[in-house]
PDB file of N, CA and C in Angstrom:
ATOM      1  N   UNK A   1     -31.048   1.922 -76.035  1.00  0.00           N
ATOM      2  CA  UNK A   1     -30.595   3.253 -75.775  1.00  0.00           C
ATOM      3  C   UNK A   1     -29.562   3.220 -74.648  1.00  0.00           C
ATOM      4  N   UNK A   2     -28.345   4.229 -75.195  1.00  0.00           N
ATOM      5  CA  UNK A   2     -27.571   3.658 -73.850  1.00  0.00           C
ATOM      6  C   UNK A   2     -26.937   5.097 -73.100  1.00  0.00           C
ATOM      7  N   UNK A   3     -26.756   4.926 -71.476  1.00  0.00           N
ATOM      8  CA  UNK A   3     -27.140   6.158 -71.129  1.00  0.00           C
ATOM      9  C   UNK A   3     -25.392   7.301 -71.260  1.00  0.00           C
ATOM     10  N   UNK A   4     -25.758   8.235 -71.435  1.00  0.00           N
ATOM     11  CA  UNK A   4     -24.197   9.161 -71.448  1.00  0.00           C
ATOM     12  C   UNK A   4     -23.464   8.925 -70.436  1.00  0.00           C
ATOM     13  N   UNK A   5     -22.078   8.611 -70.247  1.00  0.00           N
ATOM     14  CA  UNK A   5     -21.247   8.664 -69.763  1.00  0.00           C
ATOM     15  C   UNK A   5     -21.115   9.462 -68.367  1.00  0.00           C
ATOM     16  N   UNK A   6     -21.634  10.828 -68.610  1.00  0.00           N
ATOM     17  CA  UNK A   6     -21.920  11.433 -67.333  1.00  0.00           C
ATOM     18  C   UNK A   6     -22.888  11.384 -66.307  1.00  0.00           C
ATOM     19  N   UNK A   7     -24.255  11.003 -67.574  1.00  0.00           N
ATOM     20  CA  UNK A   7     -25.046  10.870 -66.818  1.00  0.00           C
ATOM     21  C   UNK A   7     -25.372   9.582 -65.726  1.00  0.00           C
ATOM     22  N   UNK A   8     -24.272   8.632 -66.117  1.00  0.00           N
ATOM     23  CA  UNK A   8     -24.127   7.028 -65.444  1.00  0.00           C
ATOM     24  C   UNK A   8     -23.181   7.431 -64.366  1.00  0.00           C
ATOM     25  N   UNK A   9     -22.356   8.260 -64.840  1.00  0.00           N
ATOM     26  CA  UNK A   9     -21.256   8.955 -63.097  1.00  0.00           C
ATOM     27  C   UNK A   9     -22.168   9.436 -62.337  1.00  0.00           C
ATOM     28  N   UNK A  10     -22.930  10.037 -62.428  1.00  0.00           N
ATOM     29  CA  UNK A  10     -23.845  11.011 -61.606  1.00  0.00           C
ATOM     30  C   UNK A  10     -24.416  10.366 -61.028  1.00  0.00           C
ATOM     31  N   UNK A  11     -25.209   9.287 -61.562  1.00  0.00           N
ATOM     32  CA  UNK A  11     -26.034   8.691 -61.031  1.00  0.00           C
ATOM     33  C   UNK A  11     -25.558   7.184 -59.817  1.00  0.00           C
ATOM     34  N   UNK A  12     -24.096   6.667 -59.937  1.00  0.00           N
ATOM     35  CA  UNK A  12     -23.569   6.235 -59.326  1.00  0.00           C
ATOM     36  C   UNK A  12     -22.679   6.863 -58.159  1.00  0.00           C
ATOM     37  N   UNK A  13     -22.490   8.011 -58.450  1.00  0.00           N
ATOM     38  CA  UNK A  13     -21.839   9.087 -57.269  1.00  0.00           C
ATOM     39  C   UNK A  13     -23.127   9.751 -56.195  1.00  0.00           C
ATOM     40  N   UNK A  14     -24.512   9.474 -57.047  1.00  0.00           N
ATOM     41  CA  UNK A  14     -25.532  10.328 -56.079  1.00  0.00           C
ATOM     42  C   UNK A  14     -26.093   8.490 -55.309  1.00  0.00           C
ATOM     43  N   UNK A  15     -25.702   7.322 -55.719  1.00  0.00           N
ATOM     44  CA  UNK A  15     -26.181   6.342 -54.764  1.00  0.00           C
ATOM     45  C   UNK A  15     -24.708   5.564 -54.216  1.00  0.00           C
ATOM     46  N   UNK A  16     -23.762   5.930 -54.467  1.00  0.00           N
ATOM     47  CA  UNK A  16     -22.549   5.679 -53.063  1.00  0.00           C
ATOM     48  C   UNK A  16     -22.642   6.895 -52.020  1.00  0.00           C
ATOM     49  N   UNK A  17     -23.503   8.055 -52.524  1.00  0.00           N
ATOM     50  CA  UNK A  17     -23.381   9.411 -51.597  1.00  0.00           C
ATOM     51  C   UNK A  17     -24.629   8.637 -50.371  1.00  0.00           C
ATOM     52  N   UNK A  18     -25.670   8.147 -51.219  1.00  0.00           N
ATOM     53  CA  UNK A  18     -26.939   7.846 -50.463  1.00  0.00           C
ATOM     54  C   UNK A  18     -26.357   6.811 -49.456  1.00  0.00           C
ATOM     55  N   UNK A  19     -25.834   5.385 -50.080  1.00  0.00           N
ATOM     56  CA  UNK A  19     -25.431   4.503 -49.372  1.00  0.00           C
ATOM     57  C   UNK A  19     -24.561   4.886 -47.876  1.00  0.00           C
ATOM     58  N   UNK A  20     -23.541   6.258 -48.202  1.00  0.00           N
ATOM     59  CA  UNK A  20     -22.646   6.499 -47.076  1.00  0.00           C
ATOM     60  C   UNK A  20     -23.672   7.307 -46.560  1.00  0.00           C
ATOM     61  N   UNK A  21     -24.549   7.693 -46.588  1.00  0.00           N
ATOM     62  CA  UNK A  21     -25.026   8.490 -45.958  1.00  0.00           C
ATOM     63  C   UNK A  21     -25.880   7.680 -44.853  1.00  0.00           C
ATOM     64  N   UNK A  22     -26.794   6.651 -45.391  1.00  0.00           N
ATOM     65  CA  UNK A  22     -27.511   5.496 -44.660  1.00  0.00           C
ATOM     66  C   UNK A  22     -26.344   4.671 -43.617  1.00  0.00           C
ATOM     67  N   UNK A  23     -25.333   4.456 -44.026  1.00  0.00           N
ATOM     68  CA  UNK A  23     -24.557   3.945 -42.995  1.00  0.00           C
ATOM     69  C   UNK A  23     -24.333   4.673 -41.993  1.00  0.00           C
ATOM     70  N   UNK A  24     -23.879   5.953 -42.421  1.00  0.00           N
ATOM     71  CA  UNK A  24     -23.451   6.670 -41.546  1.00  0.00           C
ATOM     72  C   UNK A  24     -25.266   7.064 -40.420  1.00  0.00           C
ATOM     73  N   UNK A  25     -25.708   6.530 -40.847  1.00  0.00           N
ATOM     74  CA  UNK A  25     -27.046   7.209 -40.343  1.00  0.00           C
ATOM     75  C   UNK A  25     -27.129   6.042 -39.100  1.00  0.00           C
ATOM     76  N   UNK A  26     -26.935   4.913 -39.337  1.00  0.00           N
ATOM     77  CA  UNK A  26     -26.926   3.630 -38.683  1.00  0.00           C
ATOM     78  C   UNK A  26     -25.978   3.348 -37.419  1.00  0.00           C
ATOM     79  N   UNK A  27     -24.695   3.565 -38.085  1.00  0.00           N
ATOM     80  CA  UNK A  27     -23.623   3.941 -37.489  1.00  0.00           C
ATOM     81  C   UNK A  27     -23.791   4.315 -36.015  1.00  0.00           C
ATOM     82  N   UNK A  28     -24.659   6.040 -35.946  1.00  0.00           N
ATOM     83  CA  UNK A  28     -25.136   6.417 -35.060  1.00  0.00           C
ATOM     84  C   UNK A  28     -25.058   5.492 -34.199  1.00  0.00           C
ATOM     85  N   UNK A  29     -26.501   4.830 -34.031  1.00  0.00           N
ATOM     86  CA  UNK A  29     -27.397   3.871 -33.185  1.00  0.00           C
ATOM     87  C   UNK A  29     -26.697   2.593 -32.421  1.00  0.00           C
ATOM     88  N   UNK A  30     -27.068   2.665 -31.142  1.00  0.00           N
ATOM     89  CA  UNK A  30     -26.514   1.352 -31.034  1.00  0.00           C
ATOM     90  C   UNK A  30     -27.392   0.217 -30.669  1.00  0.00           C
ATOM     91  N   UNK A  31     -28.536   0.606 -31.936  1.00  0.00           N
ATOM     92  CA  UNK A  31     -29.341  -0.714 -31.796  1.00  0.00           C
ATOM     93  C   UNK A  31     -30.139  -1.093 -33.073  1.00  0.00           C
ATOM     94  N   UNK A  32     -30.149  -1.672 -33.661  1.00  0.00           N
ATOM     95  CA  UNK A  32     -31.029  -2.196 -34.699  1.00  0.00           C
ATOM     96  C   UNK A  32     -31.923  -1.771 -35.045  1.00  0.00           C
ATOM     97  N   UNK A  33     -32.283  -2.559 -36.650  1.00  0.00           N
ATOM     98  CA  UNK A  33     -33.499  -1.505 -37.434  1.00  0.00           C
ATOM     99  C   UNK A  33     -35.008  -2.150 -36.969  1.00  0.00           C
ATOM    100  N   UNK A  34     -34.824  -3.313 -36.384  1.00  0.00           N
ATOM    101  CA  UNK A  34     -35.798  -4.216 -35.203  1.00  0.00           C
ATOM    102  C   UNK A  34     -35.997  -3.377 -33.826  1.00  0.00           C
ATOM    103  N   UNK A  35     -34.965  -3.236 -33.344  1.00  0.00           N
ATOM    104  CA  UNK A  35     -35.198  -2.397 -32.215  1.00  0.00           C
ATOM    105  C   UNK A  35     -35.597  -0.695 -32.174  1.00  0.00           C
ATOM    106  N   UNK A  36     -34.939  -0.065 -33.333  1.00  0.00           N
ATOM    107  CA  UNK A  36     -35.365   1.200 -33.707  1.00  0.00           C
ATOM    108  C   UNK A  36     -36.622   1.497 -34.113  1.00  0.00           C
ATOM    109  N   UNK A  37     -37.376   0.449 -34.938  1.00  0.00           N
ATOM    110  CA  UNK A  37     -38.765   0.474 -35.151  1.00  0.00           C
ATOM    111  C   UNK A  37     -39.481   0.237 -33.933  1.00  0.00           C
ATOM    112  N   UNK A  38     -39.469  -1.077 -32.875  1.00  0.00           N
ATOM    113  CA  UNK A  38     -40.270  -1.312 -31.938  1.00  0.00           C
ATOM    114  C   UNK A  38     -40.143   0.492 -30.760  1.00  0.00           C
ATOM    115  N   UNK A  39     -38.908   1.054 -31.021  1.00  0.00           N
ATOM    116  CA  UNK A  39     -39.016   2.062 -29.775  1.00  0.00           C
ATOM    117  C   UNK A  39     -39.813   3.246 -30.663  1.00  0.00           C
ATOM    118  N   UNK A  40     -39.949   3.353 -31.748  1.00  0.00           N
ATOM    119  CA  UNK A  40     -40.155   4.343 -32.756  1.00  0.00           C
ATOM    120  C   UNK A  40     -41.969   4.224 -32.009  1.00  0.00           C
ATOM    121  N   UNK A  41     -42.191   2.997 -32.514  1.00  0.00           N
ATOM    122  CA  UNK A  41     -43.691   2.163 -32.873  1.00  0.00           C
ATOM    123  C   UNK A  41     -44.482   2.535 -31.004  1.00  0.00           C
ATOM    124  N   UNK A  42     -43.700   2.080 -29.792  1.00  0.00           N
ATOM    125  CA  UNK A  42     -44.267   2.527 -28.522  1.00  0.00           C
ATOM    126  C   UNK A  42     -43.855   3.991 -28.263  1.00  0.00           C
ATOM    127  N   UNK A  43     -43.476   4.748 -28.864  1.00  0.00           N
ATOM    128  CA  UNK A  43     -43.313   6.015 -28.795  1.00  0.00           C
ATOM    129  C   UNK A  43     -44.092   6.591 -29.415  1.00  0.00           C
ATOM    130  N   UNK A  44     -44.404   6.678 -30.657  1.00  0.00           N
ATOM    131  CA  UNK A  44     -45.472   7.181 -31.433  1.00  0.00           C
ATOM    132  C   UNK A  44     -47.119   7.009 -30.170  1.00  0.00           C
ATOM    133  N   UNK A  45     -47.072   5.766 -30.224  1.00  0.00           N
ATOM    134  CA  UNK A  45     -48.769   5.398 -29.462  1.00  0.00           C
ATOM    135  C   UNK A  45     -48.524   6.049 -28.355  1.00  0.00           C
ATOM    136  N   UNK A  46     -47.717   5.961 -27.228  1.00  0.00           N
ATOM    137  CA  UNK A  46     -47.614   7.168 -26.386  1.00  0.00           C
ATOM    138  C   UNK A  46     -47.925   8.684 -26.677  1.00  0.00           C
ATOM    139  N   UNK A  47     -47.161   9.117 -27.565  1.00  0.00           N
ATOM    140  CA  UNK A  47     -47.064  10.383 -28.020  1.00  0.00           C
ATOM    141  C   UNK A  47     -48.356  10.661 -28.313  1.00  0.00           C
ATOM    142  N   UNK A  48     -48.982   9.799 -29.305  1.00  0.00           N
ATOM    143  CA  UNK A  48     -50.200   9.941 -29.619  1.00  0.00           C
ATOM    144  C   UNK A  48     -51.605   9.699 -28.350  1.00  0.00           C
ATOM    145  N   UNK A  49     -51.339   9.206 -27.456  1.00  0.00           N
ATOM    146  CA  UNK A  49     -52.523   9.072 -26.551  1.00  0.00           C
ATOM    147  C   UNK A  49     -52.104  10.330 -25.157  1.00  0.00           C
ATOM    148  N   UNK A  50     -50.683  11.079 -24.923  1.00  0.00           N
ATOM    149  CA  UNK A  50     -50.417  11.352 -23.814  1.00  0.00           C
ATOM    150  C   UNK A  50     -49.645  12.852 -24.712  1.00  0.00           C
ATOM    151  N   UNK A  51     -49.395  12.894 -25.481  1.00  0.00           N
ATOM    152  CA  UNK A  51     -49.187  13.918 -26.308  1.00  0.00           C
ATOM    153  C   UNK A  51     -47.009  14.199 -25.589  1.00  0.00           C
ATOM    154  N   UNK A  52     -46.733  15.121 -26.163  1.00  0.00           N
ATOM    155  CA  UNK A  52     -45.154  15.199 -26.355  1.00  0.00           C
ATOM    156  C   UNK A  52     -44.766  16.712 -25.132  1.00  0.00           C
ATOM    157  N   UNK A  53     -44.496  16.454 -24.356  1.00  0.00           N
ATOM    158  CA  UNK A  53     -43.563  16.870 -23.055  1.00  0.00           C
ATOM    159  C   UNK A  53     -42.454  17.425 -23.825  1.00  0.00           C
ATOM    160  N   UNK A  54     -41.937  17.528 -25.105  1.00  0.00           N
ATOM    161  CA  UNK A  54     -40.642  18.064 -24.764  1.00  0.00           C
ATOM    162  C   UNK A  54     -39.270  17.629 -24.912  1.00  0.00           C
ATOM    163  N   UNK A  55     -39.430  15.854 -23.978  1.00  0.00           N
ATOM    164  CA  UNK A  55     -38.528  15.682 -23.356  1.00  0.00           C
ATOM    165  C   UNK A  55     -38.249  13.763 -24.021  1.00  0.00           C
ATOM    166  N   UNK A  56     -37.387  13.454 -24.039  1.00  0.00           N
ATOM    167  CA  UNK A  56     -37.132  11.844 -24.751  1.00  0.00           C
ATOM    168  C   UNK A  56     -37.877  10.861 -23.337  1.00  0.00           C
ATOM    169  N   UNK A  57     -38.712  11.114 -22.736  1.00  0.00           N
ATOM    170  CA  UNK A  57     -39.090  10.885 -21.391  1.00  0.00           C
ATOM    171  C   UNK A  57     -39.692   8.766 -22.048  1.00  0.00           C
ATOM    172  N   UNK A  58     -40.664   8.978 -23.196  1.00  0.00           N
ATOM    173  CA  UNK A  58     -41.045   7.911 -23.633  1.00  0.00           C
ATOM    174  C   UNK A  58     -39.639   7.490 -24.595  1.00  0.00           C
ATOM    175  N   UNK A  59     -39.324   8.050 -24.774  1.00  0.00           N
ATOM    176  CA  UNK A  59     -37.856   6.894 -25.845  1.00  0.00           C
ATOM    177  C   UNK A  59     -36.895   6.363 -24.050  1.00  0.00           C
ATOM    178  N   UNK A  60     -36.727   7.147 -23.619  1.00  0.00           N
ATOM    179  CA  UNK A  60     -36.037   6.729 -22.774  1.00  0.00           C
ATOM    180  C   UNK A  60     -36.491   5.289 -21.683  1.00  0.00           C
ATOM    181  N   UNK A  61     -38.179   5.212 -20.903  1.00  0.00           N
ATOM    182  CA  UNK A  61     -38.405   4.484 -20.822  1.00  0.00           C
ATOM    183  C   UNK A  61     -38.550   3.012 -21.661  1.00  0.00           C
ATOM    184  N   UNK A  62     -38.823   3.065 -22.715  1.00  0.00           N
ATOM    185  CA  UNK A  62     -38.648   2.336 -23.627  1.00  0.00           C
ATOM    186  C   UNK A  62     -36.902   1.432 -23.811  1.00  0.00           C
ATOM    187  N   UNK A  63     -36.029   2.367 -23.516  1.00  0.00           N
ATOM    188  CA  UNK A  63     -34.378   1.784 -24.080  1.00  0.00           C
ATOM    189  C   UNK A  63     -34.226   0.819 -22.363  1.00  0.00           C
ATOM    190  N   UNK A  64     -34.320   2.141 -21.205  1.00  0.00           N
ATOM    191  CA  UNK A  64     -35.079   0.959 -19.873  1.00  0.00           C
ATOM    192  C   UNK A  64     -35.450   0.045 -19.757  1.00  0.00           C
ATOM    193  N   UNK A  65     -36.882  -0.255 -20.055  1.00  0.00           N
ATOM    194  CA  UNK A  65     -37.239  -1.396 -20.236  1.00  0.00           C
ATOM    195  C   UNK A  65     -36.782  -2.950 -21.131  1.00  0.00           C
ATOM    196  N   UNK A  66     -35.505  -2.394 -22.030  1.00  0.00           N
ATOM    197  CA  UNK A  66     -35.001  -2.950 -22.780  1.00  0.00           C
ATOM    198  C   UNK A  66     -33.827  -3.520 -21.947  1.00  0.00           C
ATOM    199  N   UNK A  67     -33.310  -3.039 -21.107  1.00  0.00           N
ATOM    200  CA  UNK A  67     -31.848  -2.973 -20.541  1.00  0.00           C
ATOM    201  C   UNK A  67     -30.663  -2.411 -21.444  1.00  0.00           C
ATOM    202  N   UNK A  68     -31.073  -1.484 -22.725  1.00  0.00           N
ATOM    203  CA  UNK A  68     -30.069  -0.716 -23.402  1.00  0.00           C
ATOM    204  C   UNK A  68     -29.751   0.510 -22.306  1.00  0.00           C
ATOM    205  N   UNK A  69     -28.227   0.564 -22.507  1.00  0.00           N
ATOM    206  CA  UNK A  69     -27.845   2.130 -21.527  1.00  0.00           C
ATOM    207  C   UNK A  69     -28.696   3.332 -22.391  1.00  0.00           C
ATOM    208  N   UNK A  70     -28.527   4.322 -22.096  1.00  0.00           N
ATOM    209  CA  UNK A  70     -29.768   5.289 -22.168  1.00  0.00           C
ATOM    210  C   UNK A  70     -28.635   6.372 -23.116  1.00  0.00           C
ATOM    211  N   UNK A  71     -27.942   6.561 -22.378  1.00  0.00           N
ATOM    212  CA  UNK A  71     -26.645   7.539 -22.653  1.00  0.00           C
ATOM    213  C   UNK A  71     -26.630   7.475 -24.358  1.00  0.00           C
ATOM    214  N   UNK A  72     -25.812   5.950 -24.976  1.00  0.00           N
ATOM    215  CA  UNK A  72     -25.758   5.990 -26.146  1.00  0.00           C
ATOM    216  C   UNK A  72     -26.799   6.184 -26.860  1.00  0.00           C
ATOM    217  N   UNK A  73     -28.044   5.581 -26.670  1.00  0.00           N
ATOM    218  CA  UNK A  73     -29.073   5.275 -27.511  1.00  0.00           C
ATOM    219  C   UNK A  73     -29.699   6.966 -27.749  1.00  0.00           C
ATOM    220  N   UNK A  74     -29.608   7.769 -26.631  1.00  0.00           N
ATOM    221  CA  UNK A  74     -30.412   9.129 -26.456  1.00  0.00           C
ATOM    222  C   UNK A  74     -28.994   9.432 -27.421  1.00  0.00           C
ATOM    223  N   UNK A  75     -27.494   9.660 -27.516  1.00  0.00           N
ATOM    224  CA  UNK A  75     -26.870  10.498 -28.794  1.00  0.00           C
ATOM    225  C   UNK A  75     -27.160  10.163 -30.122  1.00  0.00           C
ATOM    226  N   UNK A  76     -27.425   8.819 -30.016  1.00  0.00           N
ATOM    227  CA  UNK A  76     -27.549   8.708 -31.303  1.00  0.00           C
ATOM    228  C   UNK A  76     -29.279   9.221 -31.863  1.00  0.00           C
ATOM    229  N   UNK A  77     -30.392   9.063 -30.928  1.00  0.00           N
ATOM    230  CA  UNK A  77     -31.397   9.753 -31.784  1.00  0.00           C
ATOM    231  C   UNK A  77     -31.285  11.224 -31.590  1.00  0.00           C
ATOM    232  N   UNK A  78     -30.817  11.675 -30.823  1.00  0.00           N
ATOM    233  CA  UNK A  78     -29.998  13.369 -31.233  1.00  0.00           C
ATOM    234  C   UNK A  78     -29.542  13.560 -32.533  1.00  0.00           C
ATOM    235  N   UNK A  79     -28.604  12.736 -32.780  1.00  0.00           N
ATOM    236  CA  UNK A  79     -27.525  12.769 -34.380  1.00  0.00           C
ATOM    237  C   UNK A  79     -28.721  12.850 -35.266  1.00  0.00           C
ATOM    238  N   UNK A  80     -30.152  11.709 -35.272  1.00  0.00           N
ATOM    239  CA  UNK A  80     -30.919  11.759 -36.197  1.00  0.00           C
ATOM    240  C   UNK A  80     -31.870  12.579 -36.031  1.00  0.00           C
ATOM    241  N   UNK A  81     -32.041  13.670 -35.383  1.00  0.00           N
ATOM    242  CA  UNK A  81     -32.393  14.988 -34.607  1.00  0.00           C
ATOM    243  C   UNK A  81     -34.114  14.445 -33.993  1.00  0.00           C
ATOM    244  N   UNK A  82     -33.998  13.038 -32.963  1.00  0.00           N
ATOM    245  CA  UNK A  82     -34.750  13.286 -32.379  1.00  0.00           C
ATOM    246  C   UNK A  82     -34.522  13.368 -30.715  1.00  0.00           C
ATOM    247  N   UNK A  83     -34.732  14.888 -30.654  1.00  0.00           N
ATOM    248  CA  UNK A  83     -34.086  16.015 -29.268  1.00  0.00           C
ATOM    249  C   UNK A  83     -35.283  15.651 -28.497  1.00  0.00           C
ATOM    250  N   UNK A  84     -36.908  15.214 -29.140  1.00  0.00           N
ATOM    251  CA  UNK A  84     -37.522  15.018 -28.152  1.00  0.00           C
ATOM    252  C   UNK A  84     -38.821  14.013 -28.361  1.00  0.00           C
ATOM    253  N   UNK A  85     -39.409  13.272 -28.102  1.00  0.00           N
ATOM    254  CA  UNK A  85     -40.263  11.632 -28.392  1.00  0.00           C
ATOM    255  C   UNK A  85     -41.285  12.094 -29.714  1.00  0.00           C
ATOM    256  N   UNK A  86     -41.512  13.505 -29.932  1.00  0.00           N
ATOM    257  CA  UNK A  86     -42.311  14.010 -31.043  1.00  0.00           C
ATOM    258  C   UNK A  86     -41.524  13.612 -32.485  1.00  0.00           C
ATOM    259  N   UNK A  87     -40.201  14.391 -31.972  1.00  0.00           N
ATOM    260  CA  UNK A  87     -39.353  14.227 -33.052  1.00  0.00           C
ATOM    261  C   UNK A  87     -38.674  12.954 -33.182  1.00  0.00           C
ATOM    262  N   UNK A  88     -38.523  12.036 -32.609  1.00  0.00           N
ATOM    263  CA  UNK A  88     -37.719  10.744 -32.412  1.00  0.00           C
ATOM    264  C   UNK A  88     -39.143  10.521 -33.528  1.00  0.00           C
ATOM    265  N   UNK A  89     -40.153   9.970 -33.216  1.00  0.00           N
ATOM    266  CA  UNK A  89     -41.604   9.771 -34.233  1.00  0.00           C
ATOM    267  C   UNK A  89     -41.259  10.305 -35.647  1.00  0.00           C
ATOM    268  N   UNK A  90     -41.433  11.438 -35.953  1.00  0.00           N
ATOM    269  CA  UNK A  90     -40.944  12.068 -37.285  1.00  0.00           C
ATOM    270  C   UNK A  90     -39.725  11.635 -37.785  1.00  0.00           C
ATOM    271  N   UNK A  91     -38.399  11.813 -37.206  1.00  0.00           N
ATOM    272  CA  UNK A  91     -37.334  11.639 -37.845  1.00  0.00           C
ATOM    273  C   UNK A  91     -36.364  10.724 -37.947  1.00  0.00           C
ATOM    274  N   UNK A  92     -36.934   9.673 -36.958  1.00  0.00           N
ATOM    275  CA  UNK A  92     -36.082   8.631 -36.906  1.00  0.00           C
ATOM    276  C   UNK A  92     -36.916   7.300 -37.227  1.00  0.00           C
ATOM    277  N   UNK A  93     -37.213   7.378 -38.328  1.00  0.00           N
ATOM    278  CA  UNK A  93     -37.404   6.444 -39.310  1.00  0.00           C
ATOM    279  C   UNK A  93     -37.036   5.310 -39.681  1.00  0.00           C
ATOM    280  N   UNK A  94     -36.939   4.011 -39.403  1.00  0.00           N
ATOM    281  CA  UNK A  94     -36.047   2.764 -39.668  1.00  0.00           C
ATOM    282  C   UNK A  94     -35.628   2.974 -40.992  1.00  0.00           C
ATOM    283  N   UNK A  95     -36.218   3.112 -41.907  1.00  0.00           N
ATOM    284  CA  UNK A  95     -36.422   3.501 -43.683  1.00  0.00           C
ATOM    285  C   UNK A  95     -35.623   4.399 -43.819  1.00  0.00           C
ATOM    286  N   UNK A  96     -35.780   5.685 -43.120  1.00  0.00           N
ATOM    287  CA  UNK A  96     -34.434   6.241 -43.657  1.00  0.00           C
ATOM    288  C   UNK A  96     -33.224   6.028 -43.413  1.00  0.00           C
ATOM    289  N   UNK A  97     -33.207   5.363 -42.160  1.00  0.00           N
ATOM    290  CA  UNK A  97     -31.807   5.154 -41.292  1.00  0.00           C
ATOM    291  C   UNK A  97     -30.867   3.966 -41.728  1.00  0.00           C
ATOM    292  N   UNK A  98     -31.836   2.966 -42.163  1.00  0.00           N
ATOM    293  CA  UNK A  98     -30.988   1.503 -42.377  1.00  0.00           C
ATOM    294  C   UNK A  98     -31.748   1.595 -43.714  1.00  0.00           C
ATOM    295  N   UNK A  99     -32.235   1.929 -44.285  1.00  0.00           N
ATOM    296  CA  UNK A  99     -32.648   1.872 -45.894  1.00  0.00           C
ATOM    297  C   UNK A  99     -33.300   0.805 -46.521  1.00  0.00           C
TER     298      UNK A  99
END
């Protein structure tokens, strides 16, 4: 069975849309899908034992302790809308970001 013509455009225009979209998601960050998980991974267990302030207070110690500048790393989990260590947990996902 072979698939319609349109339906093979569609389906190649909705995964170069996905692909630019994952780059562009990456792009952001100026740190890896290794390093984005480990700050994701001590942020969550924080969050979860000390609960969420608000404030990127645990992502930020975390990029610290790393010796990453703070500046870039805090715009770019903004871009992936995490505004605060609750949401950095929820939305900044290695999986969605680097795919």
């Amino acid at each position: 069975m072979t698939v319609p013509p349109d339906k093979a455009r569609r389906r190649q225009l909705r995964d170069q849309y996905k692909r630019a979209d994952q780059e562009r998601r990456a792009a952001v960050l100026p740190i890896g899908r290794e390093q984005l998980a480990a700050l994701v991974d001590f942020v969550d267990g924080l969050v979860l034992s000390e609960g969420c302030d608000h404030t990127l207070r645990h992502a930020r110690s975390w990029a610290e302790g790393h010796d990453l500048d703070w500046t870039p790393v805090a715009a770019g989990l903004a871009e992936l809308g995490g505004y605060c260590d609750c949401e950095v947990v929820m939305n900044c996902d290695p999986e969605d970001v680097f795919g």
